[in-house]
C-alpha atoms as a PDB file:
ATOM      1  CA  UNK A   1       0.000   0.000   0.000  1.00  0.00           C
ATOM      2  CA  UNK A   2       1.424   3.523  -0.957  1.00  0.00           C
ATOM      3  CA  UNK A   3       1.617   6.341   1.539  1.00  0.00           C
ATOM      4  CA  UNK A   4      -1.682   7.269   2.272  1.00  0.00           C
ATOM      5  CA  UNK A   5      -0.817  11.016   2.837  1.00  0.00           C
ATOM      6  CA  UNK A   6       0.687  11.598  -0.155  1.00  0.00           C
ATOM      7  CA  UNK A   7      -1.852   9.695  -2.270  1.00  0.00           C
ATOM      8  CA  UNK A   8      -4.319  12.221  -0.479  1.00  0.00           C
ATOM      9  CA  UNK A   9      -2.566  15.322  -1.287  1.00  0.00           C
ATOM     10  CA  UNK A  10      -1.957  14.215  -5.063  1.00  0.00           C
ATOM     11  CA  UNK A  11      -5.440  13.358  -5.896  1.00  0.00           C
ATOM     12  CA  UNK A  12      -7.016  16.437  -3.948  1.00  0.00           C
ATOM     13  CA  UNK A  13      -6.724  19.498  -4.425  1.00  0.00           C
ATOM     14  CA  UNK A  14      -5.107  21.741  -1.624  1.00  0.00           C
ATOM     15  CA  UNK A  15      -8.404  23.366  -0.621  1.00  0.00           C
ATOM     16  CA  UNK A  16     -10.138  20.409  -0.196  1.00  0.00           C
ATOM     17  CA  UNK A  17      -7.143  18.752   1.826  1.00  0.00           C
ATOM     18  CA  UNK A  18      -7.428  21.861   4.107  1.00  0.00           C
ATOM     19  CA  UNK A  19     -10.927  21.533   5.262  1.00  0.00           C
ATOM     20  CA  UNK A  20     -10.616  17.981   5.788  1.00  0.00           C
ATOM     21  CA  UNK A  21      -7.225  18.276   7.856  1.00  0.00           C
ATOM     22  CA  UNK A  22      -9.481  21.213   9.764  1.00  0.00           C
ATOM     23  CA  UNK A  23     -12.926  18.949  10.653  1.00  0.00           C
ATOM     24  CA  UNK A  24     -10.520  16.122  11.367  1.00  0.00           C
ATOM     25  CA  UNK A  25      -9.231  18.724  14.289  1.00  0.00           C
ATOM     26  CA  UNK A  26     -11.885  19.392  15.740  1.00  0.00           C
ATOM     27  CA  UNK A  27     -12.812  16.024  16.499  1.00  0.00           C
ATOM     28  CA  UNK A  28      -9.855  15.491  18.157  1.00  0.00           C
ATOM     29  CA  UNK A  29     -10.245  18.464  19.953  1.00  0.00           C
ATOM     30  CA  UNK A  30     -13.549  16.909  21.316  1.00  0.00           C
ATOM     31  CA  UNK A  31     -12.159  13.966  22.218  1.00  0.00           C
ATOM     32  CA  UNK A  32      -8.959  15.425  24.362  1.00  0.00           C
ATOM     33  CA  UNK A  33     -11.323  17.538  26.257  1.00  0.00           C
ATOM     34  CA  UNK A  34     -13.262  14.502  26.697  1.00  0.00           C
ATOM     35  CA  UNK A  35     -10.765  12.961  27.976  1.00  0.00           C
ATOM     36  CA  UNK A  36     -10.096  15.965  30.282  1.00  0.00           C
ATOM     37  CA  UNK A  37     -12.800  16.170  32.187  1.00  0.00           C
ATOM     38  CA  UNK A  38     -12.266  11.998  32.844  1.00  0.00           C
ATOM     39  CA  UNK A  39      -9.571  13.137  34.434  1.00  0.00           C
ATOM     40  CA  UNK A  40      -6.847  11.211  32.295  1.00  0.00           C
ATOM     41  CA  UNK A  41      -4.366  14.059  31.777  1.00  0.00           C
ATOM     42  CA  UNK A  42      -0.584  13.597  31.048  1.00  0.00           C
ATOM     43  CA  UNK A  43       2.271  15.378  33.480  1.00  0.00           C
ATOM     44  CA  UNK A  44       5.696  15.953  32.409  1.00  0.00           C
ATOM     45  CA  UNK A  45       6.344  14.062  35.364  1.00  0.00           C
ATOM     46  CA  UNK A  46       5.147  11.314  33.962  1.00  0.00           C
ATOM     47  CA  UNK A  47       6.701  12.279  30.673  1.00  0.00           C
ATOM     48  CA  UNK A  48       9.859  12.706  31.548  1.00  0.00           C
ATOM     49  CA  UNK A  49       9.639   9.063  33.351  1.00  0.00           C
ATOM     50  CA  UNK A  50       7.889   7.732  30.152  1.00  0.00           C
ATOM     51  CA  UNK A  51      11.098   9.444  27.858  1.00  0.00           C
ATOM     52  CA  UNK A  52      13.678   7.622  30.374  1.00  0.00           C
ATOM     53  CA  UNK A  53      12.369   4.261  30.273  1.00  0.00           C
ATOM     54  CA  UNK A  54      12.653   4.025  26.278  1.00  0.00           C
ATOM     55  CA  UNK A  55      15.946   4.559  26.395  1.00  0.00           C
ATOM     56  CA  UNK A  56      16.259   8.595  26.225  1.00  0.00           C
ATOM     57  CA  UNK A  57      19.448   9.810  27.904  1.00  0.00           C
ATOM     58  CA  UNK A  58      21.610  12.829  29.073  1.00  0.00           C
ATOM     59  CA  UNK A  59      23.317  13.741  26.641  1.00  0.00           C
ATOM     60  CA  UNK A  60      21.361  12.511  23.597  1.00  0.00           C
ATOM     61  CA  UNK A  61      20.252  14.451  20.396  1.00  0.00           C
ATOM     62  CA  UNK A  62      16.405  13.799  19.512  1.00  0.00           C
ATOM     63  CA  UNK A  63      15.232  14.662  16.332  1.00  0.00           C
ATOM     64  CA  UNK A  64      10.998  14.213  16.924  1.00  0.00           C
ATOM     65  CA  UNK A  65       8.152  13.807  14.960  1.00  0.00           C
ATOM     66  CA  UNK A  66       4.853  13.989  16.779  1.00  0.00           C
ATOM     67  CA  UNK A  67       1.425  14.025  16.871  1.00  0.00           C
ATOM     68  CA  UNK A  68       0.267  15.543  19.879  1.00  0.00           C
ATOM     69  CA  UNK A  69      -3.781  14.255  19.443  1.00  0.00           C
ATOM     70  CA  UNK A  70      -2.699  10.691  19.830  1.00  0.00           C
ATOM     71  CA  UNK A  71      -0.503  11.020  23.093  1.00  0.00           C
ATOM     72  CA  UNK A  72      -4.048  12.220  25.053  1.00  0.00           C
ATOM     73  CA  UNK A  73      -4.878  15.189  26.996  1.00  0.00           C
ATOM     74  CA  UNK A  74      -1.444  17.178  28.353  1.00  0.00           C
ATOM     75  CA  UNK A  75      -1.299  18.769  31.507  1.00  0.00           C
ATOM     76  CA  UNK A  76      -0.381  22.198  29.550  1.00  0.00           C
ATOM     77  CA  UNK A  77      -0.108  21.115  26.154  1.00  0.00           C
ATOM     78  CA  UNK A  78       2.658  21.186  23.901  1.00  0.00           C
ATOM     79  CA  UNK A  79       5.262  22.360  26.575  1.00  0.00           C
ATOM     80  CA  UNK A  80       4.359  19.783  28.814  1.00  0.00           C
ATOM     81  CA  UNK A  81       6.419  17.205  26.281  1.00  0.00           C
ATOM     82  CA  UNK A  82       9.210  19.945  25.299  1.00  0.00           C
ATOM     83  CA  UNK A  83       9.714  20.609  28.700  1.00  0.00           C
ATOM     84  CA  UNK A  84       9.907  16.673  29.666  1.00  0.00           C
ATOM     85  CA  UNK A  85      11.779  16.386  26.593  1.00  0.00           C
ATOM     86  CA  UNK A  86      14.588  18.807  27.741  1.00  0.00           C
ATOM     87  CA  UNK A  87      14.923  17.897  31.178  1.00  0.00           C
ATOM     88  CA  UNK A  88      15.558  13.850  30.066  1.00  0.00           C
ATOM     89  CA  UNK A  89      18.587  15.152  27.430  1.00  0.00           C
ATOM     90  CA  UNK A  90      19.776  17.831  29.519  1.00  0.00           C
ATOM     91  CA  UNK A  91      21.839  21.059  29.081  1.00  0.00           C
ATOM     92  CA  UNK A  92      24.636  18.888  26.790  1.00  0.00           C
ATOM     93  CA  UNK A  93      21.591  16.923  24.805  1.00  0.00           C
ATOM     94  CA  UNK A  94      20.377  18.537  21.563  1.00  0.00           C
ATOM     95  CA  UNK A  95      16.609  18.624  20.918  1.00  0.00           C
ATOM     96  CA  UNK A  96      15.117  18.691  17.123  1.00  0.00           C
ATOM     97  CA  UNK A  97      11.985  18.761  15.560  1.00  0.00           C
ATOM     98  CA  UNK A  98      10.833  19.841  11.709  1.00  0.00           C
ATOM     99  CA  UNK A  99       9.350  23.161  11.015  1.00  0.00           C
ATOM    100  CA  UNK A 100       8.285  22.587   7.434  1.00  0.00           C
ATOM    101  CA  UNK A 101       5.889  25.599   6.564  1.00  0.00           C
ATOM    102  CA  UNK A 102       4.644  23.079   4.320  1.00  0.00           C
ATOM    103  CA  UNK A 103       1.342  21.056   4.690  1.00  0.00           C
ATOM    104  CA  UNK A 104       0.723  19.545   1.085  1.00  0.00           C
ATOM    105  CA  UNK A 105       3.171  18.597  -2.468  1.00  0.00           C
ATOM    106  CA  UNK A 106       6.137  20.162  -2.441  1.00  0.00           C
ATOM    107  CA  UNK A 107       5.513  21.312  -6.031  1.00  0.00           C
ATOM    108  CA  UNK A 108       2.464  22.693  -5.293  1.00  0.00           C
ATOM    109  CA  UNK A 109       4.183  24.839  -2.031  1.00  0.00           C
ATOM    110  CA  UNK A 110       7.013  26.015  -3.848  1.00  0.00           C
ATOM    111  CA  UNK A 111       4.985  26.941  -7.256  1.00  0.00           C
ATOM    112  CA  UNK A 112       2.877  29.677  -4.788  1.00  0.00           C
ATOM    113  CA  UNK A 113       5.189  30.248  -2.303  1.00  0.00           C
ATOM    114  CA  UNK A 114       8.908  32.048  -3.502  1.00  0.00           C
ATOM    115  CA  UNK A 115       9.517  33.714  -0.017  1.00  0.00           C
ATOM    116  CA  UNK A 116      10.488  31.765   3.258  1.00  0.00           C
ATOM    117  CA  UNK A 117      10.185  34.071   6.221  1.00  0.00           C
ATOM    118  CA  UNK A 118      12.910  31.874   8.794  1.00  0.00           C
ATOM    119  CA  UNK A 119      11.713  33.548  12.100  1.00  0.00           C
ATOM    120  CA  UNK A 120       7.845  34.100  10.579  1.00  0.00           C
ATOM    121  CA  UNK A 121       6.586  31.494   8.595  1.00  0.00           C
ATOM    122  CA  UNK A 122       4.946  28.574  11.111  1.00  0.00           C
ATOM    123  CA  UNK A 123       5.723  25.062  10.881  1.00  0.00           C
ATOM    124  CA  UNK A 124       2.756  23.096   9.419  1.00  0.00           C
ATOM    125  CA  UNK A 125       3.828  19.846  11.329  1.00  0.00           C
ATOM    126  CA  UNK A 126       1.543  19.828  14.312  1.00  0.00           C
ATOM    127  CA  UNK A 127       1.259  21.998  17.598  1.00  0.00           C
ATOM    128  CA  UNK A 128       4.542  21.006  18.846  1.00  0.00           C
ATOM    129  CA  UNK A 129       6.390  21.726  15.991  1.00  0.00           C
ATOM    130  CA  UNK A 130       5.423  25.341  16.110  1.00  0.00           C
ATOM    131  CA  UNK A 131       5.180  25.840  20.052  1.00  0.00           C
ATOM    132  CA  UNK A 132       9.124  24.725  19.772  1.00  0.00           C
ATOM    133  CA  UNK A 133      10.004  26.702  17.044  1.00  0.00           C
ATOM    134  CA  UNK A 134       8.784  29.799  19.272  1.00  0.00           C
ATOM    135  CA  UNK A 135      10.922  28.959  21.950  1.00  0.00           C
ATOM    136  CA  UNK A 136      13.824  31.339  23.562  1.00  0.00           C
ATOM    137  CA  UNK A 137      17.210  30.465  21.877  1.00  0.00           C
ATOM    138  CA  UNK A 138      15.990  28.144  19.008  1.00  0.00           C
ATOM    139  CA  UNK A 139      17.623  28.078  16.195  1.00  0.00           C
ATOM    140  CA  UNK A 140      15.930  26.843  12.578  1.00  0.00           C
ATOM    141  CA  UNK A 141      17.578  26.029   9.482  1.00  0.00           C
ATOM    142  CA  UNK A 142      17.859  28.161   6.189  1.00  0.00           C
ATOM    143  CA  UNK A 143      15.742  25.586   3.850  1.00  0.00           C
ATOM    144  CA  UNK A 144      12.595  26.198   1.438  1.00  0.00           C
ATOM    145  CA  UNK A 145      10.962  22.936   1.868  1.00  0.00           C
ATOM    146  CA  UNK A 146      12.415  21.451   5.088  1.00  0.00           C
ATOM    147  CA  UNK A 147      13.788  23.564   7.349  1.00  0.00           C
ATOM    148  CA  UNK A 148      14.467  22.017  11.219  1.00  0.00           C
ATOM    149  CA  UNK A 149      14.126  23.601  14.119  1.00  0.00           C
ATOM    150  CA  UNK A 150      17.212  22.991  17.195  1.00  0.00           C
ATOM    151  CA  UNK A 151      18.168  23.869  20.693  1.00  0.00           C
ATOM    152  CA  UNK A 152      20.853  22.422  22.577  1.00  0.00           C
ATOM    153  CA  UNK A 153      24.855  23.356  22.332  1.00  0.00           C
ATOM    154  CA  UNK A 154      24.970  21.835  18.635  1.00  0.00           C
ATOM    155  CA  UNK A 155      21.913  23.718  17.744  1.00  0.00           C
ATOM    156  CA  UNK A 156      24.189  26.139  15.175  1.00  0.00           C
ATOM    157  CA  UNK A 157      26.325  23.023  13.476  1.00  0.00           C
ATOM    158  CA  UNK A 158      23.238  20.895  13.350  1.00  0.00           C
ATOM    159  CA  UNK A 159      21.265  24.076  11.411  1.00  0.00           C
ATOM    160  CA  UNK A 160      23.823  25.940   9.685  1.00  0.00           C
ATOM    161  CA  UNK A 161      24.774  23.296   6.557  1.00  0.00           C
ATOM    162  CA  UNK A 162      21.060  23.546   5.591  1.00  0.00           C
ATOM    163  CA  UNK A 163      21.219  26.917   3.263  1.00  0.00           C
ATOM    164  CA  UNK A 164      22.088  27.047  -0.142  1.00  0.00           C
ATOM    165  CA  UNK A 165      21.901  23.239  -0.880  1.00  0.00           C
ATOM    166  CA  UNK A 166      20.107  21.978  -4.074  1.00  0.00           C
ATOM    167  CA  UNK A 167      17.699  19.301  -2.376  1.00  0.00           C
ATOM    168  CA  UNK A 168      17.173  18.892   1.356  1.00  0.00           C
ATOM    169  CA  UNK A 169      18.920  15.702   2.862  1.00  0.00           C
ATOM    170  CA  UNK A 170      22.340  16.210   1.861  1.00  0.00           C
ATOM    171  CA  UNK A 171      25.397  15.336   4.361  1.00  0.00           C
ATOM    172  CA  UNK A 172      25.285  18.806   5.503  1.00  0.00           C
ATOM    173  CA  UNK A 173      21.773  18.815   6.682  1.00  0.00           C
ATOM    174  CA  UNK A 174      20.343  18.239  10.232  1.00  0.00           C
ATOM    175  CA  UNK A 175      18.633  15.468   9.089  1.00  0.00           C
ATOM    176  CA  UNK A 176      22.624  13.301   7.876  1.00  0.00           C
ATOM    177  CA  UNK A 177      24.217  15.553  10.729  1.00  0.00           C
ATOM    178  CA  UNK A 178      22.146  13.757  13.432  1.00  0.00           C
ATOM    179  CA  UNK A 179      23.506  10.694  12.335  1.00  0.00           C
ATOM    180  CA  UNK A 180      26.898  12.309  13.176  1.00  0.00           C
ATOM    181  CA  UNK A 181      26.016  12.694  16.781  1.00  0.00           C
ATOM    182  CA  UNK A 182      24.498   9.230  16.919  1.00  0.00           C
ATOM    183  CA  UNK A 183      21.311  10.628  17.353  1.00  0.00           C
ATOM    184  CA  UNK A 184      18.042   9.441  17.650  1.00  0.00           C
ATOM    185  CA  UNK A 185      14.582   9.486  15.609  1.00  0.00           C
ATOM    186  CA  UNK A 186      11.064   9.292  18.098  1.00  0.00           C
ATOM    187  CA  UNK A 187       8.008   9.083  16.503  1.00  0.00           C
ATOM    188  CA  UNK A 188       5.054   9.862  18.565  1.00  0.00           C
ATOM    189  CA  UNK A 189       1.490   8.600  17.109  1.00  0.00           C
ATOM    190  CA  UNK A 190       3.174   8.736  13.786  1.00  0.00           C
ATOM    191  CA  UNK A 191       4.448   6.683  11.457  1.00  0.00           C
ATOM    192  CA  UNK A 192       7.537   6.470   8.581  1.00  0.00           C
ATOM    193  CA  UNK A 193       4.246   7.006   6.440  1.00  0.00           C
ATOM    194  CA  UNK A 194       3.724  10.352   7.555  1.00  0.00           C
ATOM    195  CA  UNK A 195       7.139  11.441   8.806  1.00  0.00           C
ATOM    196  CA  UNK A 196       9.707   9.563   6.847  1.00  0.00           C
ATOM    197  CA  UNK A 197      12.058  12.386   6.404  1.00  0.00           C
ATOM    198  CA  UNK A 198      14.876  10.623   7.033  1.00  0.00           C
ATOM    199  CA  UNK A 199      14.574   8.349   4.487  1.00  0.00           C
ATOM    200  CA  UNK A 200      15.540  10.685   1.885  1.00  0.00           C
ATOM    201  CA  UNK A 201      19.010  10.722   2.975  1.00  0.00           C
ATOM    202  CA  UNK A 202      19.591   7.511   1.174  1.00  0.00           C
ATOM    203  CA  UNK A 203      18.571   9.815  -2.219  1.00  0.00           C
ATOM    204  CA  UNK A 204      20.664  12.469  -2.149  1.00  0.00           C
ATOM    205  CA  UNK A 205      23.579  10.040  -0.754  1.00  0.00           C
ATOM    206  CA  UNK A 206      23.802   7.739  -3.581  1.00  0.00           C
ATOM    207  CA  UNK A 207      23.241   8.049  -7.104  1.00  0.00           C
ATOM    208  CA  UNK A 208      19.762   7.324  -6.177  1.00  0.00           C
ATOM    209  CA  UNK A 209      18.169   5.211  -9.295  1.00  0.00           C
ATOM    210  CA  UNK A 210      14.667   6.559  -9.580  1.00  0.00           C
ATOM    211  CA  UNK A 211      13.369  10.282 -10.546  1.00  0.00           C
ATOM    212  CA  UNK A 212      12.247  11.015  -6.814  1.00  0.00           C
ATOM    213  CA  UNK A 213      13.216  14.734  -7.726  1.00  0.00           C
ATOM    214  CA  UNK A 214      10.714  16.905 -10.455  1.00  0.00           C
ATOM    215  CA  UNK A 215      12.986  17.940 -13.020  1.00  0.00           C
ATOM    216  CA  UNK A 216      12.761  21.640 -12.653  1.00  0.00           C
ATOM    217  CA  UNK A 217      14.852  23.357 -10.585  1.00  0.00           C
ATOM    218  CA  UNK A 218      13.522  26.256  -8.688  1.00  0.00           C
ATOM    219  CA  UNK A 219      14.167  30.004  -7.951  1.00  0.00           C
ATOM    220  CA  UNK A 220      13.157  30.677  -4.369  1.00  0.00           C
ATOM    221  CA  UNK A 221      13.967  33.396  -1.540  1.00  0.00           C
ATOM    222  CA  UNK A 222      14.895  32.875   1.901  1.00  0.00           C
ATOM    223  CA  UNK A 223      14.677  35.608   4.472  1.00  0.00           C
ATOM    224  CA  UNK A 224      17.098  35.534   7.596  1.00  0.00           C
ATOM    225  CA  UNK A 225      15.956  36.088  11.354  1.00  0.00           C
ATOM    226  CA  UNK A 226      18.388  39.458  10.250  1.00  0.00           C
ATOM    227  CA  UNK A 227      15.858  40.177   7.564  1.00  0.00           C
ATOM    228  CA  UNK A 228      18.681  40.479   4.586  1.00  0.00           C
ATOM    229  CA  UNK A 229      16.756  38.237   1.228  1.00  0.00           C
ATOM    230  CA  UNK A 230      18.744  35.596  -0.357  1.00  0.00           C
ATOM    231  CA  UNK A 231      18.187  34.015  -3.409  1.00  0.00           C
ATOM    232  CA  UNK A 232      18.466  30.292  -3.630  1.00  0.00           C
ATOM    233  CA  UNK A 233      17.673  27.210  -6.278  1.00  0.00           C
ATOM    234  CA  UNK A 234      15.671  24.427  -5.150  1.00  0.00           C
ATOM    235  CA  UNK A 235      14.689  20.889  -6.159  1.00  0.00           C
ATOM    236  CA  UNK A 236      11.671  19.489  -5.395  1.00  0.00           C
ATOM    237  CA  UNK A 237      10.061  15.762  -4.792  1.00  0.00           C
ATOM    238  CA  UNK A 238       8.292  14.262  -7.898  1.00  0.00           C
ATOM    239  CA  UNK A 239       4.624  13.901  -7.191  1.00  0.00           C
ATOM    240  CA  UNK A 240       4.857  10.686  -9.628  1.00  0.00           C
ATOM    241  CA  UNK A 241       7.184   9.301  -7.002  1.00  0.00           C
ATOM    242  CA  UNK A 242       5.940  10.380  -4.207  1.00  0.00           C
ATOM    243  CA  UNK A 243       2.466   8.346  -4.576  1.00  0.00           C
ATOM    244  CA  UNK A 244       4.532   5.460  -5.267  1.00  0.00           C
ATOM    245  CA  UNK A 245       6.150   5.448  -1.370  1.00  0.00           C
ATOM    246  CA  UNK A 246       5.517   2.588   0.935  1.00  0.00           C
ATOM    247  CA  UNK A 247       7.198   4.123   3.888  1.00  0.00           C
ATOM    248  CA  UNK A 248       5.515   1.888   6.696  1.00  0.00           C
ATOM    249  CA  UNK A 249       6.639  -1.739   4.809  1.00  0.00           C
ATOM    250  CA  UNK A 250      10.222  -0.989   5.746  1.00  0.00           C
ATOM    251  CA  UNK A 251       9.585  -1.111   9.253  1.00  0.00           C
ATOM    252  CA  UNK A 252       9.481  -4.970   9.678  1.00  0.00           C
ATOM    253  CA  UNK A 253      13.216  -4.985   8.557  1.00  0.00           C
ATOM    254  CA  UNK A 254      14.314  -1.933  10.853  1.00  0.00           C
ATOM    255  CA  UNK A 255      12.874  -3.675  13.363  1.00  0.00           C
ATOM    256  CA  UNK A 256      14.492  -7.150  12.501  1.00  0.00           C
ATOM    257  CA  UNK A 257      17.919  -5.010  12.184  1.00  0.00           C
ATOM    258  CA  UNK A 258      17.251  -3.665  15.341  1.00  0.00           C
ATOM    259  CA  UNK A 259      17.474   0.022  13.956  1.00  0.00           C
ATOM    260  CA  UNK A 260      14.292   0.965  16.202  1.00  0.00           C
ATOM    261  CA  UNK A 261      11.883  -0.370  18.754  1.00  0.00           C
ATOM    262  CA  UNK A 262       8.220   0.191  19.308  1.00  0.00           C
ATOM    263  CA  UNK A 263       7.559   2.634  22.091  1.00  0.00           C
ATOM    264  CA  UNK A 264       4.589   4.049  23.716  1.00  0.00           C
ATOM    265  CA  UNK A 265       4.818   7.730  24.945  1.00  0.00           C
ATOM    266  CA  UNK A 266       1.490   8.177  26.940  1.00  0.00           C
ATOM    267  CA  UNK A 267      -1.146   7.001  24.718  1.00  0.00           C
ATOM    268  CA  UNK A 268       0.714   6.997  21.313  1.00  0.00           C
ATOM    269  CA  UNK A 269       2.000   3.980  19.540  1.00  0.00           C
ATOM    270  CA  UNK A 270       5.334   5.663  18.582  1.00  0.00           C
ATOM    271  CA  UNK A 271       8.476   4.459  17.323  1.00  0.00           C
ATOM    272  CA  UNK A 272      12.070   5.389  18.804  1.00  0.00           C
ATOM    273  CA  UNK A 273      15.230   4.850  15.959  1.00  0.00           C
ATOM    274  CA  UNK A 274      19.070   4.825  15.892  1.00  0.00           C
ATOM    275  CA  UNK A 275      19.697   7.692  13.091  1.00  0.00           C
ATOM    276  CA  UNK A 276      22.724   6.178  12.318  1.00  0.00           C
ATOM    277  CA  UNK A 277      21.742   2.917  12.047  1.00  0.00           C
ATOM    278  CA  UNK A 278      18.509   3.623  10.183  1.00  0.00           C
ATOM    279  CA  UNK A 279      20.493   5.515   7.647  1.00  0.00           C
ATOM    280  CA  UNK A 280      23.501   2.421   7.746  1.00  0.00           C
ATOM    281  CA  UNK A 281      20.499   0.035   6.807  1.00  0.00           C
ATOM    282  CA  UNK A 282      19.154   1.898   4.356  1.00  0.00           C
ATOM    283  CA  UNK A 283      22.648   2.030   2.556  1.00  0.00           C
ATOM    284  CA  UNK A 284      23.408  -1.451   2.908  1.00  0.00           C
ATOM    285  CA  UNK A 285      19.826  -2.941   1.648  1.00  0.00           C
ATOM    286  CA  UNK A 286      19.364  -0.133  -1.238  1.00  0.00           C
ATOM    287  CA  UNK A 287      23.047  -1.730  -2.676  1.00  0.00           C
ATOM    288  CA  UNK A 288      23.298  -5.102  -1.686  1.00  0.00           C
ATOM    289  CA  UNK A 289      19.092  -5.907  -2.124  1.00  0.00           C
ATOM    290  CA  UNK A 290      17.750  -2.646  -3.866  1.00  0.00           C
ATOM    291  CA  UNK A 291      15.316  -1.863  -1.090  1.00  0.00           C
ATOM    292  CA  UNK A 292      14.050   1.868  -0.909  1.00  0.00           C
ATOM    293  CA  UNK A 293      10.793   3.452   0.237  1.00  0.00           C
ATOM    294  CA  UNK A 294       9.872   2.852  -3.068  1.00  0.00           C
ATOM    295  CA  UNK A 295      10.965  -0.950  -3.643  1.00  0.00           C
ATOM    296  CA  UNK A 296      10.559  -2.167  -0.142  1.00  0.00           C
ATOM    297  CA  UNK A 297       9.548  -5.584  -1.418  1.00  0.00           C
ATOM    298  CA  UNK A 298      12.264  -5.835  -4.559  1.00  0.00           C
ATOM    299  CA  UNK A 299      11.830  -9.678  -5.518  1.00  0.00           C
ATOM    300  CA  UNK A 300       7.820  -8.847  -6.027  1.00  0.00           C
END
């Protein structure tokens, strides 16, 4: 089965995608009050004893991907989980998160949107995405389609590769830097389906075989938390490709590799990987067995 989400966004149009992403809300929004006035509310005490017994550490650099409706009703939101979040890594750890302003295609972003506003435009990945971004001493990275949000003492090195590169998962981005640091990947209530960024390392790492990039290369403007305008190019993802993903089948091998390990974090199924090691796998099964997002399943 493809990727749901981006079969959705390539057979809808953006409008339409909107007002269903915006009634799906509100239901959840019923059902976390709901679950409220039950009584069942989430601490960051209990977070930050829920983080520590999946294996986050002092020290560690966490790159997260969340969906705060499926963890239940938090004590005061969003910075109930940062907060947990930071006090687990501690002052050396480095904490990550993406900030795409991006809901939909990246074709369809980029061909109405040639200005990124680094300290202005919000993150379209979820309320704690853009509650973090917000945050006293954050730093985010200079990218169109993918920038990443940081703060820890690696905040600037894990950030500062990201500008001025052609497509968004090169070595120099946050995404193949975390790797560096033997970081680590946590999925909360979400899935390599909808937040399989890091799989697109393996494409810009290798001469990657497929088209996964749309041919034309765009002119685009990125404005600096100084306000000075710079003019970049960008590539985008092929919307022929990116209906063709099967992100979720390639967690049976990560989890026979023992790249990652299924996690709850209050009441989200989540998902906590080795960056490095997802990215190691990847390499080795893309040359030795041809596997990819794409081809999960080669010998079929």
């Amino acid at each position: 089965m493809s990727d749901f989400r981006s079969i959705v966004k390539a057979i809808f149009p953006s409008s339409l995608f909107e007002f269903y992403r915006t009634q799906k809300k509100k239901k959840r929004n019923v059902k976390l009050l709901s679950q409220k006035e039950k009584g069942h509310v989430f601490t960051k005490e209990f977070l930050v004893k829920n983080l520590q017994t999946i294996g986050i550490e002092k020290g560690d650099s966490l790159l997260v991907h969340s969906s705060l409706s499926k963890m239940g009703y938090l004590e005061n939101g969003p910075d109930t989980l940062i907060d947990a979040m930071l006090e687990v890594i501690g002052t050396d750890g480095n904490l990550l998160m993406p900030s795409s302003p991006n809901a939909l295609l990246q074709l369809d972003y980029i061909r109405n949107n040639q200005l990124f506003d680094v300290q202005n435009s919000p993150s379209k990945l979820g309320a704690i995405t853009e509650v973090f971004r917000k945050r006293k001493g954050v730093l985010r990275s200079l990218n169109v389609t993918e920038p990443v949000c940081a703060l820890g003492p690696n905040a600037l090195y894990l950030t500062e590769g990201h500008f001025d590169e052609l497509t968004p998962y090169t070595k120099k981005s946050p995404f193949y830097r975390l790797t560096e640091k033997n970081g680590k990947i946590l999925y909360i209530g979400v899935t390599l389906a909808n937040a399989g960024t890091s799989l697109h390392l393996l494409e810009d790492a290798v001469n990657f075989k497929y088209p996964v990039y749309f041919p034309e290369v765009f002119d685009v403007k990125i404005k600096d938390a100084t306000g000075i305008i710079h003019e970049v190019k960008t590539k985008v993802h092929n919307p022929e490709f990116s209906r063709k993903r099967k992100c979720d089948e390639l967690i049976p091998l990560f989890l026979k590799e023992q790249v990652c390990s299924k996690v709850k974090i209050a009441n989200a199924d989540s998902y906590l990987f080795d960056s490095k090691k997802m990215f190691d796998s990847m390499l080795k099964n893309y040359q030795e067995k041809g596997i990819t997002m794409y081809t999960p399943n080669p010998s079929n």
